[in-house]
C-alpha atoms as a PDB file:
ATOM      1  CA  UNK A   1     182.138 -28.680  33.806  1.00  0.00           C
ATOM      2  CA  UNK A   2     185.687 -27.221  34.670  1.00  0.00           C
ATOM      3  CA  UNK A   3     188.306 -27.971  32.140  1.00  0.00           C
ATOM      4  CA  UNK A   4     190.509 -29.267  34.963  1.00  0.00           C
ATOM      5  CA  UNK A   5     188.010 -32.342  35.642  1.00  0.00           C
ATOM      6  CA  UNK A   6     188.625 -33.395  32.076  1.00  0.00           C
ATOM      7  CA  UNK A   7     191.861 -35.588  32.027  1.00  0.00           C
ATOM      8  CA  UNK A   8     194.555 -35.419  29.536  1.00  0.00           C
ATOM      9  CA  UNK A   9     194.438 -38.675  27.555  1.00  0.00           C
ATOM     10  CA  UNK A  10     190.688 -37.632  26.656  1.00  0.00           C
ATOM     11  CA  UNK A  11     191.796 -34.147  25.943  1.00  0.00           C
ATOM     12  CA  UNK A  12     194.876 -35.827  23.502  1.00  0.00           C
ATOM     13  CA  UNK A  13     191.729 -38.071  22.015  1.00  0.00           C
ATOM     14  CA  UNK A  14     189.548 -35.653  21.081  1.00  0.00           C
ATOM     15  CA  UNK A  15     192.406 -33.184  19.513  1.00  0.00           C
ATOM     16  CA  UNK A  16     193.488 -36.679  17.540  1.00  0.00           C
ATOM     17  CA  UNK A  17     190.216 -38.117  16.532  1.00  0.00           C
ATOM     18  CA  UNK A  18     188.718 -34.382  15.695  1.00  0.00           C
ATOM     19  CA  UNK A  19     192.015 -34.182  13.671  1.00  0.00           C
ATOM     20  CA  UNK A  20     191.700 -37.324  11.847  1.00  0.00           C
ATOM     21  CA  UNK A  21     187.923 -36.814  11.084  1.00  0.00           C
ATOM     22  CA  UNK A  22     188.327 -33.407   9.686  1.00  0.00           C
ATOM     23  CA  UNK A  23     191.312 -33.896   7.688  1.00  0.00           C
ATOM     24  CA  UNK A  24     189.497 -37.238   5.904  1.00  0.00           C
ATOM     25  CA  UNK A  25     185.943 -35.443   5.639  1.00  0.00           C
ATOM     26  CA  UNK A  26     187.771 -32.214   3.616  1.00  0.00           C
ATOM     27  CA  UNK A  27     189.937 -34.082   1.860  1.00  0.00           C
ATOM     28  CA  UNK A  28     186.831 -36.006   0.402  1.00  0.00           C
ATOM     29  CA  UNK A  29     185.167 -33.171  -0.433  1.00  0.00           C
ATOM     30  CA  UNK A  30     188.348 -31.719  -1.755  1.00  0.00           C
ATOM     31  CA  UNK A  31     188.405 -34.542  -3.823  1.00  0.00           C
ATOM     32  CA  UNK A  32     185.395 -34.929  -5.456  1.00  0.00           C
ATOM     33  CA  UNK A  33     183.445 -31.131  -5.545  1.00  0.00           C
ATOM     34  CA  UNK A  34     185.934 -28.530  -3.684  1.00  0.00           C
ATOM     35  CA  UNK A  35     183.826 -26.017  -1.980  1.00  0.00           C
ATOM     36  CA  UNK A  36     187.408 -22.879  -2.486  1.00  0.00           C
ATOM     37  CA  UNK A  37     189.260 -23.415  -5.297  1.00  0.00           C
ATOM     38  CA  UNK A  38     192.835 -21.377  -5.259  1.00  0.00           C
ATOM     39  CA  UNK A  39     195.009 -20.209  -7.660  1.00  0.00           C
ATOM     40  CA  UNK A  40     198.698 -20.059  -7.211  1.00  0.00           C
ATOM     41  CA  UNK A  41     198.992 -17.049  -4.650  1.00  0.00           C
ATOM     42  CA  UNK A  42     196.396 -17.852  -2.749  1.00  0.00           C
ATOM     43  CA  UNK A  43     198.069 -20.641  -1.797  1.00  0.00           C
ATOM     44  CA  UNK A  44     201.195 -19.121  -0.797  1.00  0.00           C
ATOM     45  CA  UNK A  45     199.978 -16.090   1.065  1.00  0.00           C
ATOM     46  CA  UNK A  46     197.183 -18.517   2.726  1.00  0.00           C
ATOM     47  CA  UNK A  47     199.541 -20.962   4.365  1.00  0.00           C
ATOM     48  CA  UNK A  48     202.394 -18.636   5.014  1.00  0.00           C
ATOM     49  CA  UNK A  49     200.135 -16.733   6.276  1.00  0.00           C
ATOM     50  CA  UNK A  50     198.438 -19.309   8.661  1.00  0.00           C
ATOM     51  CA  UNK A  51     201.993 -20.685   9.615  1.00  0.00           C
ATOM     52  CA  UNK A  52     203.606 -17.325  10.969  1.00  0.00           C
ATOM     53  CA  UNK A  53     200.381 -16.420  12.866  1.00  0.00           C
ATOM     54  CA  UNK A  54     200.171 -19.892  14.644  1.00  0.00           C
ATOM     55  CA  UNK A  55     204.229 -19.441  15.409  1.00  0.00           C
ATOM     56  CA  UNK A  56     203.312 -16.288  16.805  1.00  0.00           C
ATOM     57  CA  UNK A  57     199.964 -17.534  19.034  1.00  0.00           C
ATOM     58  CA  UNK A  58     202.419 -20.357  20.181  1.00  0.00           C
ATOM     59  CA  UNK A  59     205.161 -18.172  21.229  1.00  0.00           C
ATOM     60  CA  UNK A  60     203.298 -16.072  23.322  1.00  0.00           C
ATOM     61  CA  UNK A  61     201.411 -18.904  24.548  1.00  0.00           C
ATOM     62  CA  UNK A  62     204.578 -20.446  25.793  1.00  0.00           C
ATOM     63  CA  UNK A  63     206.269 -16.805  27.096  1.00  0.00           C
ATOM     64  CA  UNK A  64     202.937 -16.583  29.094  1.00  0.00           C
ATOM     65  CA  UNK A  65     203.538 -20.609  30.582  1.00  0.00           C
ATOM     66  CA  UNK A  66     206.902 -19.570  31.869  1.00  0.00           C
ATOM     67  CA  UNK A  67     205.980 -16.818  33.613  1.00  0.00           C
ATOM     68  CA  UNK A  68     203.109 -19.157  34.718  1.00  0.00           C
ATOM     69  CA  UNK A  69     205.310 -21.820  36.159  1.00  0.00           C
ATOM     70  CA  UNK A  70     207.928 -19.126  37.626  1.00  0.00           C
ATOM     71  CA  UNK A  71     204.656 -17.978  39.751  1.00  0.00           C
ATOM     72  CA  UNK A  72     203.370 -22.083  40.614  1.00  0.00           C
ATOM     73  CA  UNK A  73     207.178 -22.639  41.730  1.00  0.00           C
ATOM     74  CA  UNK A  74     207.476 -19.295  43.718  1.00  0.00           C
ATOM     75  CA  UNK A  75     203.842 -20.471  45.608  1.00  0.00           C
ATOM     76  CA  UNK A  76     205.486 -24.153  45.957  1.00  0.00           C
ATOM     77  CA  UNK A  77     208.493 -22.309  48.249  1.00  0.00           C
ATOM     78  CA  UNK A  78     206.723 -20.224  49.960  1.00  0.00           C
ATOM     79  CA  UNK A  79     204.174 -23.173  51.232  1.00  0.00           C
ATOM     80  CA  UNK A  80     204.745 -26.701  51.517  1.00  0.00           C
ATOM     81  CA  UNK A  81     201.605 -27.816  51.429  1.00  0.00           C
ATOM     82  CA  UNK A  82     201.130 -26.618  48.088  1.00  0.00           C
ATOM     83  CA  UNK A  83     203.612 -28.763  46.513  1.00  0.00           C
ATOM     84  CA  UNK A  84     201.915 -32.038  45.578  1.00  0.00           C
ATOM     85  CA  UNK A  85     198.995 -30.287  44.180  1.00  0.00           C
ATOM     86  CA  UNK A  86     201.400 -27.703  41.782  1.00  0.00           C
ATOM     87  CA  UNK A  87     203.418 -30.529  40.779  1.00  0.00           C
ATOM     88  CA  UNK A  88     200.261 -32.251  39.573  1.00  0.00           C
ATOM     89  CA  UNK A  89     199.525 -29.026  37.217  1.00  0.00           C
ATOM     90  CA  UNK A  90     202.695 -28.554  36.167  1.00  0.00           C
ATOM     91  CA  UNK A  91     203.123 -32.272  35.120  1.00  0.00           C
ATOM     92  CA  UNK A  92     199.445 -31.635  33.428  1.00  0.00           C
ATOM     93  CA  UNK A  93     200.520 -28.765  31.524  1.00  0.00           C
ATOM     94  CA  UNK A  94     203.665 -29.731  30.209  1.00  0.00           C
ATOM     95  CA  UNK A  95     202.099 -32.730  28.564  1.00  0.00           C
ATOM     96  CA  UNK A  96     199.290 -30.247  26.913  1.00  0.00           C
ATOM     97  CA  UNK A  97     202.024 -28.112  26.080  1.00  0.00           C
ATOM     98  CA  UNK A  98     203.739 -30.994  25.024  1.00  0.00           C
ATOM     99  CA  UNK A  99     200.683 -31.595  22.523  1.00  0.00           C
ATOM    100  CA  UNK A 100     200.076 -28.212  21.130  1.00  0.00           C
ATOM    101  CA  UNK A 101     203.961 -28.133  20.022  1.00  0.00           C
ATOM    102  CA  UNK A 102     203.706 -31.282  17.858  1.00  0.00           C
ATOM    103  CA  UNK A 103     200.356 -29.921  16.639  1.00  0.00           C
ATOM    104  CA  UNK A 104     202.190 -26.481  15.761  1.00  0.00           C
ATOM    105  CA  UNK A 105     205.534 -28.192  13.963  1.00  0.00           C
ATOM    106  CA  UNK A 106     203.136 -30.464  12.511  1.00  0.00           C
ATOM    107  CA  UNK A 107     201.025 -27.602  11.066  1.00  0.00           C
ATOM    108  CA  UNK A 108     204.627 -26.105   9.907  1.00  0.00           C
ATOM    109  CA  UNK A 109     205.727 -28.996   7.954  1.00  0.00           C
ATOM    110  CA  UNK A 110     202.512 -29.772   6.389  1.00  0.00           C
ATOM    111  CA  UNK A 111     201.925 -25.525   5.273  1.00  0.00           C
ATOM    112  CA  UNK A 112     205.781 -25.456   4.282  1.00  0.00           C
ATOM    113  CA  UNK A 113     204.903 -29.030   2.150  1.00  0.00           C
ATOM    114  CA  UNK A 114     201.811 -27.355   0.305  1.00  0.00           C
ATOM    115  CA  UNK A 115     204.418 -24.800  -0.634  1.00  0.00           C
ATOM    116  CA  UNK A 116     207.082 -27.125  -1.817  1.00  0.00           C
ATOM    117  CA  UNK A 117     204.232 -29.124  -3.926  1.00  0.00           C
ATOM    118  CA  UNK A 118     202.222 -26.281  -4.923  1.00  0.00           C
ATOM    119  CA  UNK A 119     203.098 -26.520  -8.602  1.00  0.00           C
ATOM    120  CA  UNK A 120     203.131 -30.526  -8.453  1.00  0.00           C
ATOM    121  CA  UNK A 121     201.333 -32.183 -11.170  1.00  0.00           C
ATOM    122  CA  UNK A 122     199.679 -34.833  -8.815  1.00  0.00           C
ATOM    123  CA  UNK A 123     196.495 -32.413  -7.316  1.00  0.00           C
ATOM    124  CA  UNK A 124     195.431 -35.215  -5.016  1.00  0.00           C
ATOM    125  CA  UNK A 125     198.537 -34.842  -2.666  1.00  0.00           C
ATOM    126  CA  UNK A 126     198.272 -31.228  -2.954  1.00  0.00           C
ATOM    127  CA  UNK A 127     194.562 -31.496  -1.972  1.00  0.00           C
ATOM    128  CA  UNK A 128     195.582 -34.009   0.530  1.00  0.00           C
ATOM    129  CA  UNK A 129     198.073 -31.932   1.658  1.00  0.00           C
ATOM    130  CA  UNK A 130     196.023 -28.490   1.776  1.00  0.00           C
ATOM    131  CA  UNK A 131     193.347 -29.848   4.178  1.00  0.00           C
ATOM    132  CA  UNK A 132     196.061 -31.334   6.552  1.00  0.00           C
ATOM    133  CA  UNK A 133     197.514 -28.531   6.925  1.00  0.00           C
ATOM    134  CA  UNK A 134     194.247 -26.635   7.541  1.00  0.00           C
ATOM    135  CA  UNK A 135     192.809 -28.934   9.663  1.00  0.00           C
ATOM    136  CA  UNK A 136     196.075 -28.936  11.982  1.00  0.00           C
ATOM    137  CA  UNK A 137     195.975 -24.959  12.154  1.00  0.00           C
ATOM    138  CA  UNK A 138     192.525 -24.795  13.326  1.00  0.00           C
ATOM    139  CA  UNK A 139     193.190 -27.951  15.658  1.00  0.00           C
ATOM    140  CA  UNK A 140     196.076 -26.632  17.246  1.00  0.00           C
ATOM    141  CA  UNK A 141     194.138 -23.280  17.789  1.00  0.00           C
ATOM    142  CA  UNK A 142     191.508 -25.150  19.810  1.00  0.00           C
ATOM    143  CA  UNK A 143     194.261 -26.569  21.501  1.00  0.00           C
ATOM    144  CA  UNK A 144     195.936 -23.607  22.712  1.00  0.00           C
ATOM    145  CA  UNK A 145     192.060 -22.164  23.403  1.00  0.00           C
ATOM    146  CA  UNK A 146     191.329 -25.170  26.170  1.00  0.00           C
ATOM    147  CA  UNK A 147     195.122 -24.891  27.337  1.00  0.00           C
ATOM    148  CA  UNK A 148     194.872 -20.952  27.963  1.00  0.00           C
ATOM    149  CA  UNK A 149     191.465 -21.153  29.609  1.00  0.00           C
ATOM    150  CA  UNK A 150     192.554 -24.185  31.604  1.00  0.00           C
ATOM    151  CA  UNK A 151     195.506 -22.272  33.069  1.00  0.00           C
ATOM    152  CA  UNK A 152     193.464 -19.080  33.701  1.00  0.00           C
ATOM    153  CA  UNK A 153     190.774 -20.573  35.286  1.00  0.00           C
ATOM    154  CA  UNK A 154     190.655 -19.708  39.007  1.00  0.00           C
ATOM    155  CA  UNK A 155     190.966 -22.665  41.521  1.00  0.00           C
ATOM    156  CA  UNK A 156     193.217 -24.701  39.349  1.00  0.00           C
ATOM    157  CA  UNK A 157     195.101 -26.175  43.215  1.00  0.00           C
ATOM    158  CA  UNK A 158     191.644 -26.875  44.544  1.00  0.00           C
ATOM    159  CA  UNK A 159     191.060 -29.134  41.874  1.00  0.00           C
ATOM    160  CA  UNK A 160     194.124 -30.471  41.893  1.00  0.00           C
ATOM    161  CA  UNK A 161     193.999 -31.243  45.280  1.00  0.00           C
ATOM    162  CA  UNK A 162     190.613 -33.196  44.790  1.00  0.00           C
ATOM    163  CA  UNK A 163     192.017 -35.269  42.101  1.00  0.00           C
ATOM    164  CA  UNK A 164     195.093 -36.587  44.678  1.00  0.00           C
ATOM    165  CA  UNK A 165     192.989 -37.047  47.546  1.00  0.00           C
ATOM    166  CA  UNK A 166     190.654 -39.111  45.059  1.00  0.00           C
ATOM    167  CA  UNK A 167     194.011 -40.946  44.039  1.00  0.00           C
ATOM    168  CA  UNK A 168     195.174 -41.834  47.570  1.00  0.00           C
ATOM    169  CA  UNK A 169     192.146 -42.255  49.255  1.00  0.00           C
ATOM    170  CA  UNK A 170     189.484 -43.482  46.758  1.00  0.00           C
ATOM    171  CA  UNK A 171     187.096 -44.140  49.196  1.00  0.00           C
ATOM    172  CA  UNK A 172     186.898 -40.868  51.385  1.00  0.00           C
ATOM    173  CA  UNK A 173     183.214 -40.140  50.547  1.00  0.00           C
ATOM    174  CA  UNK A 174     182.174 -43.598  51.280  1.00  0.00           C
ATOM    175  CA  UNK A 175     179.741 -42.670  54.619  1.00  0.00           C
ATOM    176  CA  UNK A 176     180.164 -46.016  55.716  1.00  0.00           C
ATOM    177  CA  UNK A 177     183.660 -45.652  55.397  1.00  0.00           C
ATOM    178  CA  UNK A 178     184.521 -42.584  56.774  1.00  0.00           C
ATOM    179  CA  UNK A 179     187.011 -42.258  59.478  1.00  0.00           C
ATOM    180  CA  UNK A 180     187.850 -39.138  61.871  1.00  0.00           C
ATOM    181  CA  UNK A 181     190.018 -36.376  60.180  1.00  0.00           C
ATOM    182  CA  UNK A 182     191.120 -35.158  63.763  1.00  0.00           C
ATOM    183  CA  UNK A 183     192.568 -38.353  64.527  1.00  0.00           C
ATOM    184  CA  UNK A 184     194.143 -38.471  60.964  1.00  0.00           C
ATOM    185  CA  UNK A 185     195.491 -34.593  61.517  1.00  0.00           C
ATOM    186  CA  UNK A 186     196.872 -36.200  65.031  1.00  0.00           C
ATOM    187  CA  UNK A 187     198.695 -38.874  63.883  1.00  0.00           C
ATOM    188  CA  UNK A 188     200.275 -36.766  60.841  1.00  0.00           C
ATOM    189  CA  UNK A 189     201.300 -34.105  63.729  1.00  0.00           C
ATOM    190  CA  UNK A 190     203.153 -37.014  65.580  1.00  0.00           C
ATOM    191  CA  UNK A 191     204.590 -38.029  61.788  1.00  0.00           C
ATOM    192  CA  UNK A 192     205.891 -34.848  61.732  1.00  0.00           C
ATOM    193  CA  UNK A 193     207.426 -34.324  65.311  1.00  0.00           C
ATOM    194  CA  UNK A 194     209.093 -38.027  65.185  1.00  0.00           C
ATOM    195  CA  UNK A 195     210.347 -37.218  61.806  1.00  0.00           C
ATOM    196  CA  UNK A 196     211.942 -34.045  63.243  1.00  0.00           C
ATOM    197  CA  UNK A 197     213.304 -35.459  66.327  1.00  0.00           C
ATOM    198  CA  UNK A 198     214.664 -38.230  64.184  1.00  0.00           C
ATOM    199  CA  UNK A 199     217.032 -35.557  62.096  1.00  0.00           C
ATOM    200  CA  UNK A 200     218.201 -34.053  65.093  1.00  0.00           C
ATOM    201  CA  UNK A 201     219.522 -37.706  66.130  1.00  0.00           C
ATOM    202  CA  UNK A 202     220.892 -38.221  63.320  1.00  0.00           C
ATOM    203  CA  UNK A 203     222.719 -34.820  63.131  1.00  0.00           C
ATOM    204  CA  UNK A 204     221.500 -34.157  59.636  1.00  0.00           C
ATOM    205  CA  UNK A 205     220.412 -30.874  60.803  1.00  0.00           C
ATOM    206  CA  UNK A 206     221.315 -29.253  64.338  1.00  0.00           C
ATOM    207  CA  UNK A 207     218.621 -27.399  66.742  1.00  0.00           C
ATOM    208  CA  UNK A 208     219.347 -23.643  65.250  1.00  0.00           C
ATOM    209  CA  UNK A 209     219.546 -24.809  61.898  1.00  0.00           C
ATOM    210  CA  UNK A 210     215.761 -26.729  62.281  1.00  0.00           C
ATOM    211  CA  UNK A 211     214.901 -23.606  64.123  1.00  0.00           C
ATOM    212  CA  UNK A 212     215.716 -21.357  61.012  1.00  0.00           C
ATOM    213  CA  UNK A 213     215.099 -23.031  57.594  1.00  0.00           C
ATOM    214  CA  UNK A 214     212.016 -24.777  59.280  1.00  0.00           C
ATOM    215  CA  UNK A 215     209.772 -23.218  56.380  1.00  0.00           C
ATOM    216  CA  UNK A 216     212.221 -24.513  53.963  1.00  0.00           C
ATOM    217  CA  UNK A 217     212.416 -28.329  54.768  1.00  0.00           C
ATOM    218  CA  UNK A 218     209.459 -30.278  53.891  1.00  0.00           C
ATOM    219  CA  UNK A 219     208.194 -33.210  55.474  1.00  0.00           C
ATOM    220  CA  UNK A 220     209.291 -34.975  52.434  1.00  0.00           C
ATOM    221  CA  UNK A 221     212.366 -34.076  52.559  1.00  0.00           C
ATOM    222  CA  UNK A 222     212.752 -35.291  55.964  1.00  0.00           C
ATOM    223  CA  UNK A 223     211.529 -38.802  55.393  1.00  0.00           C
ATOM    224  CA  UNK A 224     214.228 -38.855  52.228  1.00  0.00           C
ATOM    225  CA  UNK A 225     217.012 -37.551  54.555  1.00  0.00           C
ATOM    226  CA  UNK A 226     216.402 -40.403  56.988  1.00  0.00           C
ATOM    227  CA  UNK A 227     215.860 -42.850  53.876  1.00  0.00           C
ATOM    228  CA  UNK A 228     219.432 -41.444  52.278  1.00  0.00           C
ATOM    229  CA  UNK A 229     220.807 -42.299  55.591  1.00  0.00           C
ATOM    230  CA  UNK A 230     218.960 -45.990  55.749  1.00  0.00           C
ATOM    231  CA  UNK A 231     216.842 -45.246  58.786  1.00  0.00           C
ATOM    232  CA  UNK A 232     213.863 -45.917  56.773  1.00  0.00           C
ATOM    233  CA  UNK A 233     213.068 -48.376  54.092  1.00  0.00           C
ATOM    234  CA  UNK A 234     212.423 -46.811  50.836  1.00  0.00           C
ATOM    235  CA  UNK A 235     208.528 -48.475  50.868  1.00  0.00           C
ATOM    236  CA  UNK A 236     207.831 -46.278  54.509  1.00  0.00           C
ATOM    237  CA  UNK A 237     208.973 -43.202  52.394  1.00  0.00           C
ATOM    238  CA  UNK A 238     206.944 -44.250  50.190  1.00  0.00           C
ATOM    239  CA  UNK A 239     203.855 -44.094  52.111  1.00  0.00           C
ATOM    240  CA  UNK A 240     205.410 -41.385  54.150  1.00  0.00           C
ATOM    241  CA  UNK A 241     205.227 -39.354  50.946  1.00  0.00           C
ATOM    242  CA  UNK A 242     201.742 -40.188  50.383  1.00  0.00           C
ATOM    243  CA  UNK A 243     200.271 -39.256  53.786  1.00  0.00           C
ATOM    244  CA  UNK A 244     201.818 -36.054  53.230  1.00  0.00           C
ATOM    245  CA  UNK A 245     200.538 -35.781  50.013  1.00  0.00           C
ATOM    246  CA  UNK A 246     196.842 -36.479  51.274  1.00  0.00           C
ATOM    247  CA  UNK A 247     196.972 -34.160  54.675  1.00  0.00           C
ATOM    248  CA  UNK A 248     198.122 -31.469  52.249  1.00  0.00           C
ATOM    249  CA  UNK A 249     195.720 -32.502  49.466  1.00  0.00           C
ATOM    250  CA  UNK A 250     192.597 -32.313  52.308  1.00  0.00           C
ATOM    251  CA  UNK A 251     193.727 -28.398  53.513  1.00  0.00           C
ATOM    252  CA  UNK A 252     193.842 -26.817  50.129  1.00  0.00           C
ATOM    253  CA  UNK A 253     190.420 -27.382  48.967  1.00  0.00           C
ATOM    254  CA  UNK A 254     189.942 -30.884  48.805  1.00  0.00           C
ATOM    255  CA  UNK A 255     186.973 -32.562  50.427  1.00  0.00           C
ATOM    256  CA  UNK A 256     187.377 -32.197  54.278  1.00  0.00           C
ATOM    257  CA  UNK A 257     186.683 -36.302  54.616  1.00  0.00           C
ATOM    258  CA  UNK A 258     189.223 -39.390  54.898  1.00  0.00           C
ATOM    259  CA  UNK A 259     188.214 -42.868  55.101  1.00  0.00           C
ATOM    260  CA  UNK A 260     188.859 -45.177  58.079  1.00  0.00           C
ATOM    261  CA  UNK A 261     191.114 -47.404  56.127  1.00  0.00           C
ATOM    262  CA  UNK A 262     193.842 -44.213  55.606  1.00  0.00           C
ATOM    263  CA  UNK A 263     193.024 -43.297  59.082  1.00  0.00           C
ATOM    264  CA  UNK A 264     194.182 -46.980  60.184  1.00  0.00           C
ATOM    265  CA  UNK A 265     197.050 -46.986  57.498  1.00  0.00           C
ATOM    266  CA  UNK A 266     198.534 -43.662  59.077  1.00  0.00           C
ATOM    267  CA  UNK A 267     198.505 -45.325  62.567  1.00  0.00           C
ATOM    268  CA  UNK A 268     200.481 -48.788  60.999  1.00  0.00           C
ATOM    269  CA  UNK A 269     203.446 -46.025  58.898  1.00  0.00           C
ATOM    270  CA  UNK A 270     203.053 -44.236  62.270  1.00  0.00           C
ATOM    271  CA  UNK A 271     204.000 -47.360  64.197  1.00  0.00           C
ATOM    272  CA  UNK A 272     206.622 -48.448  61.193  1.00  0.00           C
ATOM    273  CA  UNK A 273     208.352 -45.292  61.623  1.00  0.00           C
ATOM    274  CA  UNK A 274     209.203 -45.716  65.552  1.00  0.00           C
ATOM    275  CA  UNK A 275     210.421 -49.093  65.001  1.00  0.00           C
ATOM    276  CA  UNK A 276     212.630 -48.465  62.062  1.00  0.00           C
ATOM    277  CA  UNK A 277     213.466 -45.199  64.917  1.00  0.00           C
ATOM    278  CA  UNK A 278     214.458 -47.936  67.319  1.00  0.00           C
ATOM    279  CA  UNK A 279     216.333 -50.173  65.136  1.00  0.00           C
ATOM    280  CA  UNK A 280     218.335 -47.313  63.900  1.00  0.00           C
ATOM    281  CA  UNK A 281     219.128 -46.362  67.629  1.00  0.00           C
ATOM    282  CA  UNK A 282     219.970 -49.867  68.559  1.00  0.00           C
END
């Protein structure tokens, strides 16, 4: 199973539940018949220790994401169809990365606290304490683990892409179901052209100027020019948006398959978009 197909709020439930479960079942055993006993310092040189190499790990770890995202945002320009799908991964890995940071300042505090109580006279916080803090190192190390391999692992957009199309058009593989993509592909092609011949009406943009930074202006970005200028209602950018989103989602690796219904929905925001057209003429 790819790591990609595994979503984040089980990901964030696993890392929480394995932490709570490890920390309680060493404490116990801290408790009542300690498997290491360690003198003074042990202690210190153990959890500085742990705490400087886990800084380290995370600050390479996060050197290594920017670079990352420099290279996502530099494929995102260079093709437009890409952008739905790499804004999906980047929103994914920000919230991992968002976990593995309160795991690491978590396992910070909680070394730097053993420290502070080391020489305390209560040894069931300390014990407390010393399994926390052990537990969250080797947590957040499993953490950074399934976020490194889930980043390195080729065809990352592909699955991406899958995981939109499943969100727009649930019911794509339904055989019953199933519509024609050419007809689909058509009516997005008309999308497009009415869309363009729309911001030349409007004088957003002028024939050279379409001409040159055609690579540059997205579809998207023409449906929120015309909405900016009230052509369109902000619901048929809406859906706009999300017909893009599929047509883009089905070329980069997604299942080649779209249901009727989406086939018949991109005919009615087809149809929606010449009348608000006509309206804005009139």
């Amino acid at each position: 199973m790819r790591t990609h197909s595994i979503p984040n709020f089980v990901f964030f439930a696993v890392i929480l539940l394995s932490l709570a479960a490890s920390t309680a079942y060493f404490s116990d055993i801290g408790l009542r018949e300690a498997w290491v006993e360690l003198n003074e310092n042990q202690i210190m040189y153990l959890y500085s220790t742990s705490a400087q190499v886990l800084a380290a790990v995370y600050g390479l770890t996060l050197a290594g994401y920017i670079f990352f995202r420099g290279e996502l945002n530099r494929e995102a320009q260079d093709d437009e169809t890409r952008i739905e799908s790499i804004e999906r991964l980047e929103i994914r890995y920000f919230q991992q990365l968002s976990m593995i940071t309160a795991l690491v300042m978590s396992t910070i505090l909680i070394t730097n606290l053993v420290i502070a109580y080391e020489n305390t006279q209560d040894s069931r916080l300390l014990t407390i304490l010393m399994n926390l803090g052990q537990s969250l190192f080797a947590i957040a190390f499993v953490a950074i683990a399934f976020f490194i391999v889930d980043i390195v692992l080729p065809g990352n957009i592909k699955a991406a892409s899958r995981t939109l199309q499943n969100k727009i058009d649930p019911n794509h593989n339904v055989e019953e179901g199933q519509g024609s993509l050419k007809e689909f592909i058509s009516v997005y092609n008309t999308v497009q052209n009415e869309l363009t011949a729309a911001l030349k009406k409007q004088e957003v943009l002028s024939d050279s100027e379409m001409s040159r930074n055609a690579k540059r202006i997205t579809s998207t970005r023409m449906a929120e020019f015309l909405y900016r200028r009230g052509v369109i209602t902000r619901e048929l950018c809406k859906k706009l948006q999300n017909l893009f989103a599929l047509r883009h989602a089905i070329i980069h690796g997604a299942d080649p398959t779209v249901s009727q219904v989406m086939v018949n929905q991109s005919q009615v925001i087809l149809d929606e978009l010449r009348n608000s057209l006509v309206d804005a003429v009139a």
